[in-house]
PDB file of N, CA and C in Angstrom:
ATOM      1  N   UNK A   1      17.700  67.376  14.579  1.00  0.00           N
ATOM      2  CA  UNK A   1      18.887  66.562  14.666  1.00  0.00           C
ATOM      3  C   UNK A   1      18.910  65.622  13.456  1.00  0.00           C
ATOM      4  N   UNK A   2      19.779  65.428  12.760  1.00  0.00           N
ATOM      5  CA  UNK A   2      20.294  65.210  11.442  1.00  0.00           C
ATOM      6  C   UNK A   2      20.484  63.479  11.534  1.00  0.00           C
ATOM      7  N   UNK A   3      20.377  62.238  11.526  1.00  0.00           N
ATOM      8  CA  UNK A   3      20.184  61.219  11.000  1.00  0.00           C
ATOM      9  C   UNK A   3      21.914  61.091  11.561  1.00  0.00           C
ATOM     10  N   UNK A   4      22.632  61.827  10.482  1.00  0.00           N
ATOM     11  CA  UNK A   4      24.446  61.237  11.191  1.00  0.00           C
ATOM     12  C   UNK A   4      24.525  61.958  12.411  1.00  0.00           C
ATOM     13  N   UNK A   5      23.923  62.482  13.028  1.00  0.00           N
ATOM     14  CA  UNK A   5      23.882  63.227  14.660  1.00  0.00           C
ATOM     15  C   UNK A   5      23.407  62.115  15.440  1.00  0.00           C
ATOM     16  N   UNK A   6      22.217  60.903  14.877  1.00  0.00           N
ATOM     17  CA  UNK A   6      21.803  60.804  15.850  1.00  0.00           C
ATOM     18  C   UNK A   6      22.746  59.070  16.304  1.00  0.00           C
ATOM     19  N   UNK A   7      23.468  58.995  14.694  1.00  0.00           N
ATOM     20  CA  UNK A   7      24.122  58.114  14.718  1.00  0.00           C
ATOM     21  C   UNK A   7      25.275  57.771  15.293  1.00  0.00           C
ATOM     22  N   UNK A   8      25.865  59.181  15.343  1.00  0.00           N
ATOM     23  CA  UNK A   8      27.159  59.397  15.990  1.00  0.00           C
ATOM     24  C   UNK A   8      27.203  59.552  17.813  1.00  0.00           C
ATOM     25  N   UNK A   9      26.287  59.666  18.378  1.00  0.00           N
ATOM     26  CA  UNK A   9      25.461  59.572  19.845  1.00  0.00           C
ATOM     27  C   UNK A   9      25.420  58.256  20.059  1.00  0.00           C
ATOM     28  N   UNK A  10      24.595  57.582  19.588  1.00  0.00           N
ATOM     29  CA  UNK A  10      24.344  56.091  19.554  1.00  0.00           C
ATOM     30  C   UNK A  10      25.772  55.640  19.691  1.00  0.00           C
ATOM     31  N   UNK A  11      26.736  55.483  18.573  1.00  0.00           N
ATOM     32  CA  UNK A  11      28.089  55.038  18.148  1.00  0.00           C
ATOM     33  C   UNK A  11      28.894  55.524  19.686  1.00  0.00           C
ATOM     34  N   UNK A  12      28.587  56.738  20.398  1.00  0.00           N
ATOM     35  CA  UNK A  12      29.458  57.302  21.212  1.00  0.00           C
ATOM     36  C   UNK A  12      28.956  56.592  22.382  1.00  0.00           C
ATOM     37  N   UNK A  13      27.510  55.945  22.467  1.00  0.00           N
ATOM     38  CA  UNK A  13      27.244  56.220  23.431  1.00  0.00           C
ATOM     39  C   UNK A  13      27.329  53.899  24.212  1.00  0.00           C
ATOM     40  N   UNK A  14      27.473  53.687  23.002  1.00  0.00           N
ATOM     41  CA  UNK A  14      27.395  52.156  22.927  1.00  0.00           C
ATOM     42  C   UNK A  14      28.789  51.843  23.309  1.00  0.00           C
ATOM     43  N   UNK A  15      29.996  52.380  22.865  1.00  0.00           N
ATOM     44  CA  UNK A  15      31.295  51.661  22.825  1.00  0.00           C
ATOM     45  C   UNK A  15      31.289  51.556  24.588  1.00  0.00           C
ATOM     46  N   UNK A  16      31.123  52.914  25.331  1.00  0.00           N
ATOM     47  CA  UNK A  16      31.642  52.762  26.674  1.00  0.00           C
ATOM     48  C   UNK A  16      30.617  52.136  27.263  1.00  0.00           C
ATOM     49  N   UNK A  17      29.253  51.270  27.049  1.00  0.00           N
ATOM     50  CA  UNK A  17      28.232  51.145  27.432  1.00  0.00           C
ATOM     51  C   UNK A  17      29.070  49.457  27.135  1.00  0.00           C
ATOM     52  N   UNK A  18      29.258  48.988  25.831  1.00  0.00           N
ATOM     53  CA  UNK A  18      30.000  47.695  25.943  1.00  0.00           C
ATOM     54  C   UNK A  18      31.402  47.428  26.344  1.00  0.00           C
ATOM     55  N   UNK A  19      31.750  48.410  26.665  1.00  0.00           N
ATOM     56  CA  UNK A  19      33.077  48.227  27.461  1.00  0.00           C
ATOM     57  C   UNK A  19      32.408  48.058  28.734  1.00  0.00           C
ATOM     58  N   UNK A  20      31.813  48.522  29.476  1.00  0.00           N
ATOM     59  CA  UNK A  20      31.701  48.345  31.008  1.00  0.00           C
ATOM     60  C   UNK A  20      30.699  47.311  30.845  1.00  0.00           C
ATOM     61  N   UNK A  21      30.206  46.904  30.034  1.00  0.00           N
ATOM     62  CA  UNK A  21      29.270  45.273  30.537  1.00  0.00           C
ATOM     63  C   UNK A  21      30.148  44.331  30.310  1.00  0.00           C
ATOM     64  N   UNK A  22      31.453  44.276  29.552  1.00  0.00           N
ATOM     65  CA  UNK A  22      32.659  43.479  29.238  1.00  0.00           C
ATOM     66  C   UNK A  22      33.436  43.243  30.638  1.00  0.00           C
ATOM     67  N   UNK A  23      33.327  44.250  31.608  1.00  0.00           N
ATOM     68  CA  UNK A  23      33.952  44.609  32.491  1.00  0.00           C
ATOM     69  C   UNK A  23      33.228  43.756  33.694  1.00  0.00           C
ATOM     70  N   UNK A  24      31.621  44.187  33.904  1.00  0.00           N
ATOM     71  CA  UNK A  24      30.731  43.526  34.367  1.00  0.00           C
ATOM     72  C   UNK A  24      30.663  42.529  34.714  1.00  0.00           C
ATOM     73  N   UNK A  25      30.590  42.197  33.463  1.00  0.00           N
ATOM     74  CA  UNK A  25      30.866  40.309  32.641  1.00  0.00           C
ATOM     75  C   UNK A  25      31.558  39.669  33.946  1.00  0.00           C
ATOM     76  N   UNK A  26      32.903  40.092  33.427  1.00  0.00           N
ATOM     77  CA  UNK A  26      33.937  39.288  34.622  1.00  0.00           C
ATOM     78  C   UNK A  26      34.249  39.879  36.098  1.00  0.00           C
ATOM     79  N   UNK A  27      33.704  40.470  36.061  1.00  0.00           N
ATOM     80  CA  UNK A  27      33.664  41.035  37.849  1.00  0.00           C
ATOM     81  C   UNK A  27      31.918  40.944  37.912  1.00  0.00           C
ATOM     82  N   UNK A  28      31.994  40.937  39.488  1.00  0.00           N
ATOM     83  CA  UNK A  28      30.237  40.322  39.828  1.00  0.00           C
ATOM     84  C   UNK A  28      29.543  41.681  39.633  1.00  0.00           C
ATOM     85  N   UNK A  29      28.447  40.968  38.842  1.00  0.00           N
ATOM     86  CA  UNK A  29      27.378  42.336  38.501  1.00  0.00           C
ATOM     87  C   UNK A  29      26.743  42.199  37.114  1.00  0.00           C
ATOM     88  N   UNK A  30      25.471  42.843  36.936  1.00  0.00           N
ATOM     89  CA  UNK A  30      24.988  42.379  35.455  1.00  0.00           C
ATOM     90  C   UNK A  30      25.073  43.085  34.662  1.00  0.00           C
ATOM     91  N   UNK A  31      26.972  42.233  34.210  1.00  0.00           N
ATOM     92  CA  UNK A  31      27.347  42.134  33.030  1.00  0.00           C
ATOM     93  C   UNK A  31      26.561  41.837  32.024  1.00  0.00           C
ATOM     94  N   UNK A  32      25.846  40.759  31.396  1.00  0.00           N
ATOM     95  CA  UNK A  32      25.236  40.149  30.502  1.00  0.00           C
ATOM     96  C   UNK A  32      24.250  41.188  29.845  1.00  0.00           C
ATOM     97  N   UNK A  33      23.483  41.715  30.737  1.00  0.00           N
ATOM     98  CA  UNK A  33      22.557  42.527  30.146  1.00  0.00           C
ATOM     99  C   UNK A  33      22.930  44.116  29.697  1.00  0.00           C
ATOM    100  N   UNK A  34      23.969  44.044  30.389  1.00  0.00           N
ATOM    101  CA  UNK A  34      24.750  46.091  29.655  1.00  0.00           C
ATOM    102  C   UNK A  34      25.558  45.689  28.629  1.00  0.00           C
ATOM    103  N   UNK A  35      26.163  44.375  28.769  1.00  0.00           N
ATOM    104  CA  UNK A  35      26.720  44.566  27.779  1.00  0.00           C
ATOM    105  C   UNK A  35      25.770  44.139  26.142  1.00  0.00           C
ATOM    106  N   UNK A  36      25.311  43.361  26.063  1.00  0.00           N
ATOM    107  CA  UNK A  36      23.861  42.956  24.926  1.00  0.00           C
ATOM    108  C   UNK A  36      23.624  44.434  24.397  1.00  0.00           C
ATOM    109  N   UNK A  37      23.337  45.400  25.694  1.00  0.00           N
ATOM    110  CA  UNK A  37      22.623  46.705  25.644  1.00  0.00           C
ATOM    111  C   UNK A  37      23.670  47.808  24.656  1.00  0.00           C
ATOM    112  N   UNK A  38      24.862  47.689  25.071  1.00  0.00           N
ATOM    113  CA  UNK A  38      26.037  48.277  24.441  1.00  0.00           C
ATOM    114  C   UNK A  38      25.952  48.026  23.165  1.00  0.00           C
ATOM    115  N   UNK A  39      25.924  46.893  22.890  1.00  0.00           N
ATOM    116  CA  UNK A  39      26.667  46.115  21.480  1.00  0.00           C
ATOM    117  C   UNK A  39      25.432  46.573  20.675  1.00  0.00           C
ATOM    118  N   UNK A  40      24.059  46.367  21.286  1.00  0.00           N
ATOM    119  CA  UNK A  40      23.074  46.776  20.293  1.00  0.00           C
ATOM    120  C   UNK A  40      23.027  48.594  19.962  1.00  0.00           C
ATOM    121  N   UNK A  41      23.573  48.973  20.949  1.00  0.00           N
ATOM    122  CA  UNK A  41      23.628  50.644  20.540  1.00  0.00           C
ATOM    123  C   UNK A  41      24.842  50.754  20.123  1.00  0.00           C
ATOM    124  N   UNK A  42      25.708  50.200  19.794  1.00  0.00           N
ATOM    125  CA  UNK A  42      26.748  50.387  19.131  1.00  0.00           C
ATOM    126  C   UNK A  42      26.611  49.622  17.594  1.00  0.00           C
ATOM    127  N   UNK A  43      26.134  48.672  17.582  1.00  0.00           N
ATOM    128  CA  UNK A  43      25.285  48.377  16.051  1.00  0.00           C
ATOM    129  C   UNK A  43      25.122  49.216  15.559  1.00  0.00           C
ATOM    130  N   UNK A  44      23.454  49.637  15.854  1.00  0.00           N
ATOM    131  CA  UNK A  44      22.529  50.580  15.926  1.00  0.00           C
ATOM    132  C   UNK A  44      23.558  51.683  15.297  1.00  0.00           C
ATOM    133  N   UNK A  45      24.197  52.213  15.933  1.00  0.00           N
ATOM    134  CA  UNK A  45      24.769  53.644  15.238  1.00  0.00           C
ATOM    135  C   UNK A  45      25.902  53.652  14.115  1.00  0.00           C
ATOM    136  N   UNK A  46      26.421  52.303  14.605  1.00  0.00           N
ATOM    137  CA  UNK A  46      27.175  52.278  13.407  1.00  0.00           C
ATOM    138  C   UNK A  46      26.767  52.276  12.115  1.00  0.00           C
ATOM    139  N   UNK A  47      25.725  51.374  12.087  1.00  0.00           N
ATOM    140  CA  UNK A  47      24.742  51.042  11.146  1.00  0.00           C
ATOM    141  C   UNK A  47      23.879  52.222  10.488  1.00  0.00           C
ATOM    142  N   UNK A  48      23.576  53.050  11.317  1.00  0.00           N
ATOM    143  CA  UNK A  48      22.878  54.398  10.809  1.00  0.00           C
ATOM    144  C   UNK A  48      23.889  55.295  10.135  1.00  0.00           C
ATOM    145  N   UNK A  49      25.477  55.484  10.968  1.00  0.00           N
ATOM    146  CA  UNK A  49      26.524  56.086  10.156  1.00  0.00           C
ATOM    147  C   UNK A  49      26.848  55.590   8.654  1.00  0.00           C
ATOM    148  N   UNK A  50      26.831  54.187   8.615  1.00  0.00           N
ATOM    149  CA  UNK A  50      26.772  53.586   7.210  1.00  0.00           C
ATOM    150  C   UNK A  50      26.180  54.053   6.147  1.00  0.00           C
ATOM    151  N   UNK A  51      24.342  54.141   6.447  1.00  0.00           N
ATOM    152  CA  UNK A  51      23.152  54.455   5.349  1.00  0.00           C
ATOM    153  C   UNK A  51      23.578  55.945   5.156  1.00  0.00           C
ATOM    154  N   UNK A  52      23.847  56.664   6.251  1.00  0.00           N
ATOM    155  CA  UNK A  52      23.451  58.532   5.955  1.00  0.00           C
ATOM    156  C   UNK A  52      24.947  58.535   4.775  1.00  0.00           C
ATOM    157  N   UNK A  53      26.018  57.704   5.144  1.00  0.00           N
ATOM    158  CA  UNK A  53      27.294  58.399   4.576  1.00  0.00           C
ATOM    159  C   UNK A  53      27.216  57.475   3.074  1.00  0.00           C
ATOM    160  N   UNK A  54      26.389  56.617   2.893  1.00  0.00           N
ATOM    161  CA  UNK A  54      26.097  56.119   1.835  1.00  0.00           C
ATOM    162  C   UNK A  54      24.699  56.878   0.771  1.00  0.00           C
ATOM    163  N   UNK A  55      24.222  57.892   1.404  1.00  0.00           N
ATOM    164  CA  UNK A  55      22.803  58.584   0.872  1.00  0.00           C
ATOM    165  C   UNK A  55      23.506  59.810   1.030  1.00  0.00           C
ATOM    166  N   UNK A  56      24.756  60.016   0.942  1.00  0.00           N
ATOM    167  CA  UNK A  56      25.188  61.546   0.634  1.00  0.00           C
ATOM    168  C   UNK A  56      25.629  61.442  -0.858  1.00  0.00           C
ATOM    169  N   UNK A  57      25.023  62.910  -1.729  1.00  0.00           N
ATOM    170  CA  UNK A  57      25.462  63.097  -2.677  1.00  0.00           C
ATOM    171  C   UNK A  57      26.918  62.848  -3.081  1.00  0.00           C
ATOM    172  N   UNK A  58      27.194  62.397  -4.489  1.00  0.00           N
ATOM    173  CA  UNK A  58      28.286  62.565  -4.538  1.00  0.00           C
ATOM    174  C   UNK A  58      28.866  63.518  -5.293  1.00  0.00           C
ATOM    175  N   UNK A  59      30.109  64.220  -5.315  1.00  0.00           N
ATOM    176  CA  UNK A  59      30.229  65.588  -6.068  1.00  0.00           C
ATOM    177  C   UNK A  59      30.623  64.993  -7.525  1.00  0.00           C
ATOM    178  N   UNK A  60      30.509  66.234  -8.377  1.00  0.00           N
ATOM    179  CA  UNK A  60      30.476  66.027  -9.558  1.00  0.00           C
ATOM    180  C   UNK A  60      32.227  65.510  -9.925  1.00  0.00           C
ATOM    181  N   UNK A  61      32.567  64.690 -10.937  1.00  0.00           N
ATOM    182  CA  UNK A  61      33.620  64.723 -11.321  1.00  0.00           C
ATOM    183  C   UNK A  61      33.849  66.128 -12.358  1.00  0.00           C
ATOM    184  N   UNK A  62      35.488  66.370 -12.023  1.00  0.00           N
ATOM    185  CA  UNK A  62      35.509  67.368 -12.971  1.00  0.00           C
ATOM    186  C   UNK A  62      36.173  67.679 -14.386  1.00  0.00           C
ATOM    187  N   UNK A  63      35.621  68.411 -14.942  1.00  0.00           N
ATOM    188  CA  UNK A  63      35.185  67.526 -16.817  1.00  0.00           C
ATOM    189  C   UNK A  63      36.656  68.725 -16.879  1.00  0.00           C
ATOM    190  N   UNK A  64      37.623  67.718 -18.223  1.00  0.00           N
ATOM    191  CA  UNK A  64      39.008  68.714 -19.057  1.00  0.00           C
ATOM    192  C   UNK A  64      37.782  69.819 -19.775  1.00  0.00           C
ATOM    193  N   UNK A  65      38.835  70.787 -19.484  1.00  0.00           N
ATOM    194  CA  UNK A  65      38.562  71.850 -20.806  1.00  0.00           C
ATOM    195  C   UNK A  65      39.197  70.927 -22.285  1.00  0.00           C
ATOM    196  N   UNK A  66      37.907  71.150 -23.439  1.00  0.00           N
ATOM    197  CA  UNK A  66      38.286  70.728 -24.208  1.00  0.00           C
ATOM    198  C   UNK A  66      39.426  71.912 -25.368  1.00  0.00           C
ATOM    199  N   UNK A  67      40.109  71.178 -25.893  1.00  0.00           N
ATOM    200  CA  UNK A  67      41.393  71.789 -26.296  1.00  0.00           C
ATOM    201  C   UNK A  67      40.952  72.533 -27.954  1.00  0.00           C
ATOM    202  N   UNK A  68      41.101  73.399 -28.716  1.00  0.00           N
ATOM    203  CA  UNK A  68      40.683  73.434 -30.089  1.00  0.00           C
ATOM    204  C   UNK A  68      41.601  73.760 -30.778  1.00  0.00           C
TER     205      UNK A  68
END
């Protein structure tokens, strides 16, 4: 599993993880701690999507034919 695989899991797996401790939060139940839990796995992957899509090659620009 590939670095932006494991980032994009994390990223998928945090948003609905801090949505329902948001939810938590204000209806009785522990909110406080799913949501902390969310936000840090939603960091977490965002943050890993950042480095991999920043450590991808970049393609070559492409050079004129020169004219004679």
């Amino acid at each position: 599993m590939t670095k932006r695989h494991i980032g994009t899991a994390l990223a998928a797996a945090g948003a609905p993880l801090s949505l329902t401790g948001a939810v938590l939060y204000v209806l009785p139940g522990p909110g406080l701690p799913v949501l902390v839990t969310g936000l840090a796995t939603l960091i977490a992957g965002l943050f890993t999507l950042a480095l991999t899509r920043r450590d991808r090659p970049r393609p070559r620009p492409r050079q004129e034919p020169h004219d004679r």
